[in-house]
Protein backbone atom coordinates (compact mmCIF):
# COMPACT_ATOMS: atom_id res chain seq x y z
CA UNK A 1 94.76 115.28 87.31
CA UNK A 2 98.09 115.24 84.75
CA UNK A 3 101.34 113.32 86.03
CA UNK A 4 104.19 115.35 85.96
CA UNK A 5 107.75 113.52 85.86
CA UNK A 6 110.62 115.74 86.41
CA UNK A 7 114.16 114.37 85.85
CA UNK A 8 117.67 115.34 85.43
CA UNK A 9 117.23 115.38 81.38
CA UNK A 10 113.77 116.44 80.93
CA UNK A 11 109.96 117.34 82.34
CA UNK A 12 107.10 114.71 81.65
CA UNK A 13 103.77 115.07 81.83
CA UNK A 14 100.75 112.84 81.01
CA UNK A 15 96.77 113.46 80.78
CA UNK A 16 94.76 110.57 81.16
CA UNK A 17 90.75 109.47 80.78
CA UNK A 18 88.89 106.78 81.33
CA UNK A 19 85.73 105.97 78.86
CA UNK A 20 82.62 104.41 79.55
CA UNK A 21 83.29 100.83 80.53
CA UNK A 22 86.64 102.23 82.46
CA UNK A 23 89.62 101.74 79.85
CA UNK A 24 91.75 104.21 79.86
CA UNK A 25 92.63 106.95 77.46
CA UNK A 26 95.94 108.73 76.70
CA UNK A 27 94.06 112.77 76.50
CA UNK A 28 97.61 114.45 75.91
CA UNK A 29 101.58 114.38 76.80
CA UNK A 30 104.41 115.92 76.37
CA UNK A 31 108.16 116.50 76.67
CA UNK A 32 110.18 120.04 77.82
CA UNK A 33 113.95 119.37 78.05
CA UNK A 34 115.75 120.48 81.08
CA UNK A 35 119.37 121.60 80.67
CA UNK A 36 122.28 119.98 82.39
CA UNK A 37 122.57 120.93 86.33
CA UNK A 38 119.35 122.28 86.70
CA UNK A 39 118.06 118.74 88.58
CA UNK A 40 121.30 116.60 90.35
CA UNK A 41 120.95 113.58 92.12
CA UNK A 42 116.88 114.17 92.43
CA UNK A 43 117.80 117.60 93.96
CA UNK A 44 116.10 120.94 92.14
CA UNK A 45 119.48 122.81 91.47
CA UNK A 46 117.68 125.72 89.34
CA UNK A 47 114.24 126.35 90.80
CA UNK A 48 113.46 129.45 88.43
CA UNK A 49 114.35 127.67 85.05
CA UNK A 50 112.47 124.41 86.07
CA UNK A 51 109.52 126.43 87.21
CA UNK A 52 109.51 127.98 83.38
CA UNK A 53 110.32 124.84 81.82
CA UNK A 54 107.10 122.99 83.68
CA UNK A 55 105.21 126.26 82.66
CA UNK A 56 106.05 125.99 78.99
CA UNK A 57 104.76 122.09 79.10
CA UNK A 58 102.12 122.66 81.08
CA UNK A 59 100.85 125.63 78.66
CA UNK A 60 102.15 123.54 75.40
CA UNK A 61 100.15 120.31 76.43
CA UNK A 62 97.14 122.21 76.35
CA UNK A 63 95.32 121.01 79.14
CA UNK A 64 92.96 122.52 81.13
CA UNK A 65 93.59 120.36 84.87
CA UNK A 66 95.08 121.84 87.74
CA UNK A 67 95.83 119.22 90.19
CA UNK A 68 99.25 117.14 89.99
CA UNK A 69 100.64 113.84 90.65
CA UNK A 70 104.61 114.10 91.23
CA UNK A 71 107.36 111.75 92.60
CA UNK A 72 110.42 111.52 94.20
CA UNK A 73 113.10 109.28 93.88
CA UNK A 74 113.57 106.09 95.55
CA UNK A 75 116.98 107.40 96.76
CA UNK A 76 115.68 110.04 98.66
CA UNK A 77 112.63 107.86 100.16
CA UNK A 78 112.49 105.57 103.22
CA UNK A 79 109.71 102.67 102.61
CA UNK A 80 108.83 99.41 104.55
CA UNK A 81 106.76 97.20 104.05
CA UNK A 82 104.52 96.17 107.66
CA UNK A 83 102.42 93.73 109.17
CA UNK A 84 99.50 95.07 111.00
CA UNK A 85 96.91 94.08 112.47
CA UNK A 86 93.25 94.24 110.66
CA UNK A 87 90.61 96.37 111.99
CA UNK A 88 92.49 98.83 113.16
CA UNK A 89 90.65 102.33 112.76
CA UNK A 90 92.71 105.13 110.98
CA UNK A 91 94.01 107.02 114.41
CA UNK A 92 95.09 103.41 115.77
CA UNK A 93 96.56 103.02 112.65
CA UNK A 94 98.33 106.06 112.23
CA UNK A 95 100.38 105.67 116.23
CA UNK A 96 101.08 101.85 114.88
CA UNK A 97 102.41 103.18 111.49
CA UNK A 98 104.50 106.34 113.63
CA UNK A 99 106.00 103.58 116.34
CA UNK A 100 107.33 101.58 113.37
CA UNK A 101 108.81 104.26 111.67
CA UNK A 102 110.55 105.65 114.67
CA UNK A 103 112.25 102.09 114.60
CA UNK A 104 113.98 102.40 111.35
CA UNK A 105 114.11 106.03 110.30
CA UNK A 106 117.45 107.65 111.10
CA UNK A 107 116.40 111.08 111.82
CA UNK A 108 113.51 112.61 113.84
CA UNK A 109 110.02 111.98 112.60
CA UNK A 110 109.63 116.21 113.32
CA UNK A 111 111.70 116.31 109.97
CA UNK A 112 110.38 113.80 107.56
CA UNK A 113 107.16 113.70 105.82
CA UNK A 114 105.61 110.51 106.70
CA UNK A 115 102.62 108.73 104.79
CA UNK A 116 101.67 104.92 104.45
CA UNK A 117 99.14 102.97 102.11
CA UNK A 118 97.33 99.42 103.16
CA UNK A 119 97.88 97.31 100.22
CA UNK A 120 95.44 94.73 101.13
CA UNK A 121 95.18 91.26 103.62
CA UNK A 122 98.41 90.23 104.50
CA UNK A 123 99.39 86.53 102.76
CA UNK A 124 101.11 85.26 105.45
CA UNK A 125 98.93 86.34 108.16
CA UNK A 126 95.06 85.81 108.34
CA UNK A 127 93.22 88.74 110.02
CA UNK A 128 95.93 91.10 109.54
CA UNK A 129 97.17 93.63 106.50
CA UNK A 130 100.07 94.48 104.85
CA UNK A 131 101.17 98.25 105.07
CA UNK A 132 103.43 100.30 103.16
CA UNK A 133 105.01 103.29 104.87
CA UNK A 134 106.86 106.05 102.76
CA UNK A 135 108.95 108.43 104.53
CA UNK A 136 111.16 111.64 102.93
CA UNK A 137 113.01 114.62 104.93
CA UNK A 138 110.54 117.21 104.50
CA UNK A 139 112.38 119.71 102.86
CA UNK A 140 112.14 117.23 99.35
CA UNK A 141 108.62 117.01 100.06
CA UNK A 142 108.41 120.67 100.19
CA UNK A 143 110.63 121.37 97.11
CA UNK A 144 108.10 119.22 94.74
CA UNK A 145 105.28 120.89 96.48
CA UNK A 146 106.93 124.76 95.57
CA UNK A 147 107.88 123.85 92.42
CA UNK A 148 104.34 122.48 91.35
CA UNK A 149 102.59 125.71 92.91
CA UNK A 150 104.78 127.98 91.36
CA UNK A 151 104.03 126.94 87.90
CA UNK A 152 100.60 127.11 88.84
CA UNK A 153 99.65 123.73 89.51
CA UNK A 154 97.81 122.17 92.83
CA UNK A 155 100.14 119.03 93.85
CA UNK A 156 97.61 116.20 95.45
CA UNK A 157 99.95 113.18 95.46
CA UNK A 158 103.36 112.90 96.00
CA UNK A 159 104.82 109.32 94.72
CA UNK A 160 107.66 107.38 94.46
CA UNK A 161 109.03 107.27 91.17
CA UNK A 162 110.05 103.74 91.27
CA UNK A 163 106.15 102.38 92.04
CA UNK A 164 104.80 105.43 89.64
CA UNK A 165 106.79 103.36 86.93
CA UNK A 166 105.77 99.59 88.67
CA UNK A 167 102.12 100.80 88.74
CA UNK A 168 102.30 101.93 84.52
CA UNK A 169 104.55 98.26 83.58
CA UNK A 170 101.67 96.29 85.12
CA UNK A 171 99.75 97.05 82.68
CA UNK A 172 102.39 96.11 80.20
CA UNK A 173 103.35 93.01 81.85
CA UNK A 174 99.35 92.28 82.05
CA UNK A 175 99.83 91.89 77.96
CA UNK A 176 102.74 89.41 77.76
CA UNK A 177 101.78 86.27 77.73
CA UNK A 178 99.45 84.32 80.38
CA UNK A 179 99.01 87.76 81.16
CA UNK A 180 102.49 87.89 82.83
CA UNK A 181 101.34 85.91 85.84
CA UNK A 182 104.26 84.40 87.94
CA UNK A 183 106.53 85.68 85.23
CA UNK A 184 109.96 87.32 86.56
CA UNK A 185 110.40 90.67 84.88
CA UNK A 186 113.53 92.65 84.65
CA UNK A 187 112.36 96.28 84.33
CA UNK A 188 115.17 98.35 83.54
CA UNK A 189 114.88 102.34 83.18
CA UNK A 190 117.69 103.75 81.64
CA UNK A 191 118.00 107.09 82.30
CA UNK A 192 120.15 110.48 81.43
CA UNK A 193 123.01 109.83 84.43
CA UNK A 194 121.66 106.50 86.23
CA UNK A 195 119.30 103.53 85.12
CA UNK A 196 117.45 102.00 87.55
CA UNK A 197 116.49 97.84 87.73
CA UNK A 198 113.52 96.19 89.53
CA UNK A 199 112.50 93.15 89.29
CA UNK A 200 109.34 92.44 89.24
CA UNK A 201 106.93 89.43 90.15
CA UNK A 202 103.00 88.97 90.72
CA UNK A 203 102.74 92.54 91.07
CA UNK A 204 105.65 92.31 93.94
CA UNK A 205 109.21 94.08 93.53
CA UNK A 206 112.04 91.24 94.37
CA UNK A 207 115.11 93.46 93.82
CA UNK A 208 115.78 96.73 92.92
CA UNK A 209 119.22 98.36 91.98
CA UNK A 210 119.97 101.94 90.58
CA UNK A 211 122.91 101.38 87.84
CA UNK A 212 125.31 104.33 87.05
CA UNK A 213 124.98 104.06 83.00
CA UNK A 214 122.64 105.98 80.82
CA UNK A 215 121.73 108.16 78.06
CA UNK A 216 124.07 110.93 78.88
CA UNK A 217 127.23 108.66 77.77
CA UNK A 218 126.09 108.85 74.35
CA UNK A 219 126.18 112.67 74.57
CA UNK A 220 129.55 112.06 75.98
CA UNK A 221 130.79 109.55 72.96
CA UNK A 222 129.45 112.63 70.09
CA UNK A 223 131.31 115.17 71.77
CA UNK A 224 134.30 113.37 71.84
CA UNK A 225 133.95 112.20 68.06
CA UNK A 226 132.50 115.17 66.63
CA UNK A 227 133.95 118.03 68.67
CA UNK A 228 130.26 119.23 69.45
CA UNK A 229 129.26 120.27 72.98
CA UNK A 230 127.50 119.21 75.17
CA UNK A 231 124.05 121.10 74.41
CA UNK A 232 124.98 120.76 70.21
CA UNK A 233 125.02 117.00 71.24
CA UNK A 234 122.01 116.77 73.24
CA UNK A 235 120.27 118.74 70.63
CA UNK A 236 121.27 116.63 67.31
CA UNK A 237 120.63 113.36 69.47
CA UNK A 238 117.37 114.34 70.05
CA UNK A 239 116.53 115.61 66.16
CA UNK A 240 118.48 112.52 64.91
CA UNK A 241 120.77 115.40 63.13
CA UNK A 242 123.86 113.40 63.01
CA UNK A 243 126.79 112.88 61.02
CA UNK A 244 127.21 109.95 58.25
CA UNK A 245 128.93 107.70 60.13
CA UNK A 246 127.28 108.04 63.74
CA UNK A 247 125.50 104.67 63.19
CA UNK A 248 129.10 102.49 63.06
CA UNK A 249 131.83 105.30 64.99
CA UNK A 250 129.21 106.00 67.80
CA UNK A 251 125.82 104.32 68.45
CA UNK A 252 126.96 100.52 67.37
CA UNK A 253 129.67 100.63 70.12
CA UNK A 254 127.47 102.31 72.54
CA UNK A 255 125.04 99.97 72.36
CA UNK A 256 127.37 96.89 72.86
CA UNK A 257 128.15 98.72 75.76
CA UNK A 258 124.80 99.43 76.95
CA UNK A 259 124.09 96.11 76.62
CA UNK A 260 126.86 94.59 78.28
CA UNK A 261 126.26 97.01 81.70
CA UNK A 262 122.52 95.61 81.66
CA UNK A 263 124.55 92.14 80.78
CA UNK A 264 126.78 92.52 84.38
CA UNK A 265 123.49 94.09 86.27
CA UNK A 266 121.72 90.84 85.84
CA UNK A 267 124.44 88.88 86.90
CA UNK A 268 124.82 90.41 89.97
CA UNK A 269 120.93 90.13 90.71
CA UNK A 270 121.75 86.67 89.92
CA UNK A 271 124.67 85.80 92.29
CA UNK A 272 122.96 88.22 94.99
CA UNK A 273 119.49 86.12 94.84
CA UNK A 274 118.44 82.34 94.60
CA UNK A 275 117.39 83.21 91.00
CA UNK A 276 119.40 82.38 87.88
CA UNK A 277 117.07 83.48 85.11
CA UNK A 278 114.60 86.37 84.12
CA UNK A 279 111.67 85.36 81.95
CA UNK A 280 111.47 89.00 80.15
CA UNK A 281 113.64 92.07 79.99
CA UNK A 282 111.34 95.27 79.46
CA UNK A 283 113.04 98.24 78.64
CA UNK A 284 112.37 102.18 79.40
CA UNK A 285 113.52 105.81 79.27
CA UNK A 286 114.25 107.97 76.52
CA UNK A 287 117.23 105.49 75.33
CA UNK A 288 115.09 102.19 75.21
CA UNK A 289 114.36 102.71 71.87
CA UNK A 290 117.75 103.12 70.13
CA UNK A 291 118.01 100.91 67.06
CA UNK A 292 119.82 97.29 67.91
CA UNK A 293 119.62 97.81 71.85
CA UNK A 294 116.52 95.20 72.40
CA UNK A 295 118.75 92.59 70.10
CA UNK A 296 122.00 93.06 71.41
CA UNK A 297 120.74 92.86 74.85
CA UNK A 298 118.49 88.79 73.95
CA UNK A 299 122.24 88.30 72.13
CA UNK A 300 124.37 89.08 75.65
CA UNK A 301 121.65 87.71 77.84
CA UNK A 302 119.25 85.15 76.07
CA UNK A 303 116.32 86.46 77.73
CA UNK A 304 113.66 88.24 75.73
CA UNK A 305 113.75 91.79 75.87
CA UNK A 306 111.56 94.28 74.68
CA UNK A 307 110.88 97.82 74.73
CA UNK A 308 107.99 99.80 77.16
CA UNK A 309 105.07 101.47 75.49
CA UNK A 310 103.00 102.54 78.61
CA UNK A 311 99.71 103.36 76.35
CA UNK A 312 99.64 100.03 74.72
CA UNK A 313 96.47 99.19 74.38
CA UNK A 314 94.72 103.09 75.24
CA UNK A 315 92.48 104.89 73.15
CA UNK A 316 94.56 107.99 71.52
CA UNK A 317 92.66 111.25 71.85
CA UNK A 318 92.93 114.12 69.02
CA UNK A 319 95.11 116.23 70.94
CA UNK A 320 98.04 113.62 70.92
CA UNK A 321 100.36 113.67 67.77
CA UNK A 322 100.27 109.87 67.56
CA UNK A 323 103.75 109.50 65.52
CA UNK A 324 105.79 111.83 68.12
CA UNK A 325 103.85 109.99 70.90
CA UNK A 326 104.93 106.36 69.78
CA UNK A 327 109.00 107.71 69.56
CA UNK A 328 109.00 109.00 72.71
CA UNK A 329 106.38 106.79 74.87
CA UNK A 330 109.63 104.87 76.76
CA UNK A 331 110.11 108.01 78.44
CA UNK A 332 106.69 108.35 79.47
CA UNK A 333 106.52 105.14 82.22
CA UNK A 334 106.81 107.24 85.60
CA UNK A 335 104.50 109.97 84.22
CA UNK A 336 101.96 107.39 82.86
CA UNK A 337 102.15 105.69 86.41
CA UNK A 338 101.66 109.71 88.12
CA UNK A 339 98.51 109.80 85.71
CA UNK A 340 97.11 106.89 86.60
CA UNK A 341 96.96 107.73 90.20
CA UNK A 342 93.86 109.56 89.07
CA UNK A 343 91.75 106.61 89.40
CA UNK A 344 93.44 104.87 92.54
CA UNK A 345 92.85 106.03 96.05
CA UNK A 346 96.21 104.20 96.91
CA UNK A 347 98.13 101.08 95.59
């Protein structure tokens, strides 16, 4: 099974293995850019051109697997966390899990697409479990589900692209030190239009907040220097074409400013919450790794920041051009997280 990420920039997708004593692998991944428009606000704007685009990954990556992993976005996804009772058999369990959702989503349960996960004994309640319910109108269910078949591909799980990405940092926050435990982590995924912020503890989220900053101001800031357009822009950012002076007229400024918007997100988390520090900022998306971002961001914040790799620590198999790999493997969280939904029944 290959995760398959599909956002407003780009289309990600990642192959993973496991060898013999159960580490995993990275088998292959890749990148397809998608133009501007063709995905807004999570929506598929251009079905035909994202159906090619997935096609021409799909057929570029070289692999040989059918079935898909995919996610939606958190904004377009209902989820609870429940209390029920242990024991229960899966049809008891199913009317308990329908009579709660019917209590706090806002439109009939003949429209949504409604699934739930037990994540294990509750901690506050002995004999009983803790239950996560997902719910999405049906229609975003069955655009993933279209797109995926008509590039060929058999979807088999349908995610949530903010626990896709939780599920791939765990590993990452398994490597920090003490192995992360009862560390608060700021994960921040900065993408094309919007970055999104969790934070993360023991595994549990503790806040999340989608930020409107990302990528796509950069694009913005060469356009307006250079006189480019928008696709010349996008295309020299990502070949690191760029004029002379790009490092001090565009990309020192944006990162101040980048780091100052991560700078004000924290402080709201911090005036919203009883918490007044973070013990790690890990960074994501296809801008984590700009040069200076990590150190301006420890210089407005104090707090240790550093940037994602979601296959530290994996084997690299032959098909994987290791050097491309390690420049782009911010971008890769969500997919990596799709991918490893191979080897979990649920989480």
């Amino acid at each position: 099974m290959i995760g398959l990420d599909i956002s407003s920039s780009s289309a990600k997708l990642v192959e993973l293995g496991q060898d013999r004593s159960g580490n995993l692998t990275l088998e292959r991944c890749g990148i397809e850019p998608l133009e501007r428009g063709w995905i807004s606000d999570g929506n598929i704007e251009k079905f035909d051109e994202v159906v090619e685009a997935t096609r021409r990954l799909v057929g570029k990556s070289g692999t040989k697997a059918k079935h898909v992993a995919m996610a939606l976005p958190a904004s377009v996804v209902i989820s609870k966390k429940i209390i029920l009772p242990g024991g229960l058999s899966e049809r008891e369990m199913e009317v308990q899990v329908e009579s709660e959702a019917n209590q706090y989503i806002p439109f009939s349960l003949d429209e949504v697409s409604l699934d739930f996960c037990v994540v294990g004994p509750s901690t506050t309640s002995a004999g009983d479990v803790e239950v996560v319910i997902a719910a999405s109108r049906r229609e975003k269910v069955e655009d993933r589900q279209g797109l995926a078949e008509a590039a060929g591909l058999v979807p088999v799980v349908l995610d949530v692209e903010s626990y896709a990405s939780r599920l791939a940092a765990s590993r990452v926050i398994g490597r920090l030190p003490g192995g992360g435990v009862d560390a608060l982590i700021a994960l921040f995924e900065i993408g094309a239009m919007t970055s999104t912020m969790q934070v993360l503890r023991n595994d549990d989220l503790i806040y999340e907040r989608d930020q409107v900053f990302g990528g796509a101001q950069l694009t913005q800031m060469l356009v307006r220097q250079y006189g480019f357009t928008q696709d010349e822009a996008e295309t020299k950012k990502r070949a690191g074409e760029l004029p002379d002076d790009y490092a001090t007229v565009v990309l020192q400024p944006y990162v101040e400013s980048l780091a100052q918007e991560l700078e004000r997100a924290l402080k709201f988390f911090f005036t919203s919450t009883p918490h007044n520090r973070v013990d790690y900022i890990l960074l994501a998306g296809g801008t984590a790794g700009i040069p200076g971002l990590t150190e301006a961001i420890t210089r407005h914040t104090s707090f240790p920041c550093q940037v994602v790799n979601p296959f530290d620590g994996m084997e690299v198999g032959r098909a994987v051009r290791e050097k491309k790999m390690l420049r782009e493997a911010p971008s890769y969280l969500t997919a990596c997280g799709l991918a490893m939904r191979r080897f979990l029944r649920c989480y």
